[in-house]
N, C-alpha and C. Protein backbone atom coordinates (compact mmCIF):
# COMPACT_ATOMS: atom_id res chain seq x y z
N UNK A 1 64.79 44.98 -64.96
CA UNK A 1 65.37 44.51 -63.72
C UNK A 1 66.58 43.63 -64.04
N UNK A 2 68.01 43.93 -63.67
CA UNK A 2 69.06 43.14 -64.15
C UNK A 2 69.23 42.06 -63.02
N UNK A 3 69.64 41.12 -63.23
CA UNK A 3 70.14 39.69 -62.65
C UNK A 3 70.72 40.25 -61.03
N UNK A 4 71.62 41.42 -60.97
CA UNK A 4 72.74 41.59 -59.68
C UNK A 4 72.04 42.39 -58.48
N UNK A 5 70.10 43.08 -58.94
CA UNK A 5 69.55 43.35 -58.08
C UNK A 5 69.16 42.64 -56.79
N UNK A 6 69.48 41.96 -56.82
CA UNK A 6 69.18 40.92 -55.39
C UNK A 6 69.81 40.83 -54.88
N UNK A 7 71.29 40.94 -55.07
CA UNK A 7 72.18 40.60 -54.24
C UNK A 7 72.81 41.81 -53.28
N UNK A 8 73.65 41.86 -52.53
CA UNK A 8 74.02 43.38 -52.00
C UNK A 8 75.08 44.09 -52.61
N UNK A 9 75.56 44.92 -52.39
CA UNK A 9 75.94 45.87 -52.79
C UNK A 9 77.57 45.67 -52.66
N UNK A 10 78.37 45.97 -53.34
CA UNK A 10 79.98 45.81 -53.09
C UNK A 10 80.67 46.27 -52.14
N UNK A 11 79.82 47.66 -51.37
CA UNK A 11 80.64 48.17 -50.61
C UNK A 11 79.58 47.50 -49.12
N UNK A 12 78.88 46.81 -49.18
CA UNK A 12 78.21 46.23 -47.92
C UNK A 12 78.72 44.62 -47.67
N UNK A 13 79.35 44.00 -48.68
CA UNK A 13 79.93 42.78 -48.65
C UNK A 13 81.55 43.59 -47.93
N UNK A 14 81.84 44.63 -48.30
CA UNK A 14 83.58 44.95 -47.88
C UNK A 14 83.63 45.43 -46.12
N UNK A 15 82.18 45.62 -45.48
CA UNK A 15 82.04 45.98 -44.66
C UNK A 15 83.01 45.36 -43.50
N UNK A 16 83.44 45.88 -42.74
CA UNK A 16 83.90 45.37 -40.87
C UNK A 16 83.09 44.99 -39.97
N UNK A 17 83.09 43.82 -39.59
CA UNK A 17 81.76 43.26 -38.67
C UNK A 17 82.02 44.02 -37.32
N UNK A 18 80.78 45.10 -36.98
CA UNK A 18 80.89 45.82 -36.04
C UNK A 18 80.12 45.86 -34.76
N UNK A 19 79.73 44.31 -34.66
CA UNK A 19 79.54 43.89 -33.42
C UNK A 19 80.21 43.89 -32.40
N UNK A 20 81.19 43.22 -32.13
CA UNK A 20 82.28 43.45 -31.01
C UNK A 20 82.70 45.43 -30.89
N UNK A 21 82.40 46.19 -31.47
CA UNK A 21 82.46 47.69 -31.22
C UNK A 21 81.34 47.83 -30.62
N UNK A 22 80.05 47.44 -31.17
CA UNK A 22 79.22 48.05 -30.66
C UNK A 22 78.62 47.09 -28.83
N UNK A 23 79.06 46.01 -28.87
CA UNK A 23 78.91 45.43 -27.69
C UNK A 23 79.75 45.98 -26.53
N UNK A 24 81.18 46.60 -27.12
CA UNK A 24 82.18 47.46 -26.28
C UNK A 24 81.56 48.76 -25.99
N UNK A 25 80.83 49.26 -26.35
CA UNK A 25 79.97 50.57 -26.52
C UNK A 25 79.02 50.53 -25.52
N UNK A 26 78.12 49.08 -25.77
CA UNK A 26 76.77 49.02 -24.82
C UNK A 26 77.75 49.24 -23.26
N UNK A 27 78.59 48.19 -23.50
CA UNK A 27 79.23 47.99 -21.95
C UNK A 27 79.63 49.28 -21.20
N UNK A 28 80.68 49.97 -22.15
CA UNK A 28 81.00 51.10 -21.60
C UNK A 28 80.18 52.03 -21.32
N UNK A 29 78.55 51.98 -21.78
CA UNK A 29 77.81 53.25 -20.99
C UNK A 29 76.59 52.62 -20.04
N UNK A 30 76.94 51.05 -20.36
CA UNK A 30 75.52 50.57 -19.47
C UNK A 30 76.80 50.42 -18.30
N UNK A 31 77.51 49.60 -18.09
CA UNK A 31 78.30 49.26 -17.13
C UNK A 31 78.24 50.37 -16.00
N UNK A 32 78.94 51.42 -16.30
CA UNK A 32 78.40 52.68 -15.41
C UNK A 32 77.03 53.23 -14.89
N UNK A 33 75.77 52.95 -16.02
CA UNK A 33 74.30 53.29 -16.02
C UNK A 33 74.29 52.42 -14.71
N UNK A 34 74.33 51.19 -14.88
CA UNK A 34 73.85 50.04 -13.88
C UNK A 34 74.37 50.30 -12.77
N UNK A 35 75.30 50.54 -12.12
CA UNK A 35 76.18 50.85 -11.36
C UNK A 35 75.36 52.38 -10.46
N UNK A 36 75.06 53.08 -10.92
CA UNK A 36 74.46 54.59 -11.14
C UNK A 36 73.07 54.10 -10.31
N UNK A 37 72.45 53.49 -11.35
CA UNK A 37 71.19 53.13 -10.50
C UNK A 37 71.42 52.26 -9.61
N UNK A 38 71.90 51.26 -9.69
CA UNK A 38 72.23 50.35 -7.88
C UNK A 38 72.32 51.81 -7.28
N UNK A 39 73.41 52.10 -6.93
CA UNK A 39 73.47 52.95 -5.39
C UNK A 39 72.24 54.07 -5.67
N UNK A 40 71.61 54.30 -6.68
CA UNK A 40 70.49 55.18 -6.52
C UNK A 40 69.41 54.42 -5.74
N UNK A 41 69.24 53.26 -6.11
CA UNK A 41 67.90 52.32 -5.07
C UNK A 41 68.64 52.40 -3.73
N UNK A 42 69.86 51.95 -3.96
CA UNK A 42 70.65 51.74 -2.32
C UNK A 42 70.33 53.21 -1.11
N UNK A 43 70.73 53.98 -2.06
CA UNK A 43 70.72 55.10 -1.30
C UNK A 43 69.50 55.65 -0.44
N UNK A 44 68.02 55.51 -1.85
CA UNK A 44 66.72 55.90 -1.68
C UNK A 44 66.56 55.28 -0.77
N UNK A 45 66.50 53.92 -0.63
CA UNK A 45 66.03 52.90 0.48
C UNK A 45 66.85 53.54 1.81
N UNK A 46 67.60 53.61 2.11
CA UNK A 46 68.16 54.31 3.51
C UNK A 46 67.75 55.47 3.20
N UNK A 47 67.40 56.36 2.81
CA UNK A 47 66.71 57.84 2.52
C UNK A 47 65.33 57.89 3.43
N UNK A 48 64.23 56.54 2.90
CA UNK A 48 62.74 56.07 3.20
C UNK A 48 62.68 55.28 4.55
N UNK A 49 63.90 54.31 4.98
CA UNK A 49 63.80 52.89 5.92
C UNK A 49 64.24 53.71 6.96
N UNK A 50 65.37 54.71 6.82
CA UNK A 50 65.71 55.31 7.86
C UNK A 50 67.30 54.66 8.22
């Protein structure tokens, strides 16, 4: 077992912190999802209430 096993790897220290992509990601398909389902309850409910 050599000494540098513990530590990570060279190409995982060179990495791009890809949080802010992937938070742009959630947004762009939840933002619409959420949106989608509101007027789906909205709608159902005047569908059922009359």
């Amino acid at each position: 077992m050599s000494p540098d096993s513990s530590q990570s790897p060279p190409e995982a220290a060179e990495a791009p912190d890809r949080r802010p992509l992937i938070a742009f990601t959630w947004l762009w398909v939840g933002a619409p999802l959420a949106y989608g389902l509101y007027e789906l309850v909205r709608k159902a409910t005047q569908l059922f209430t009359g």
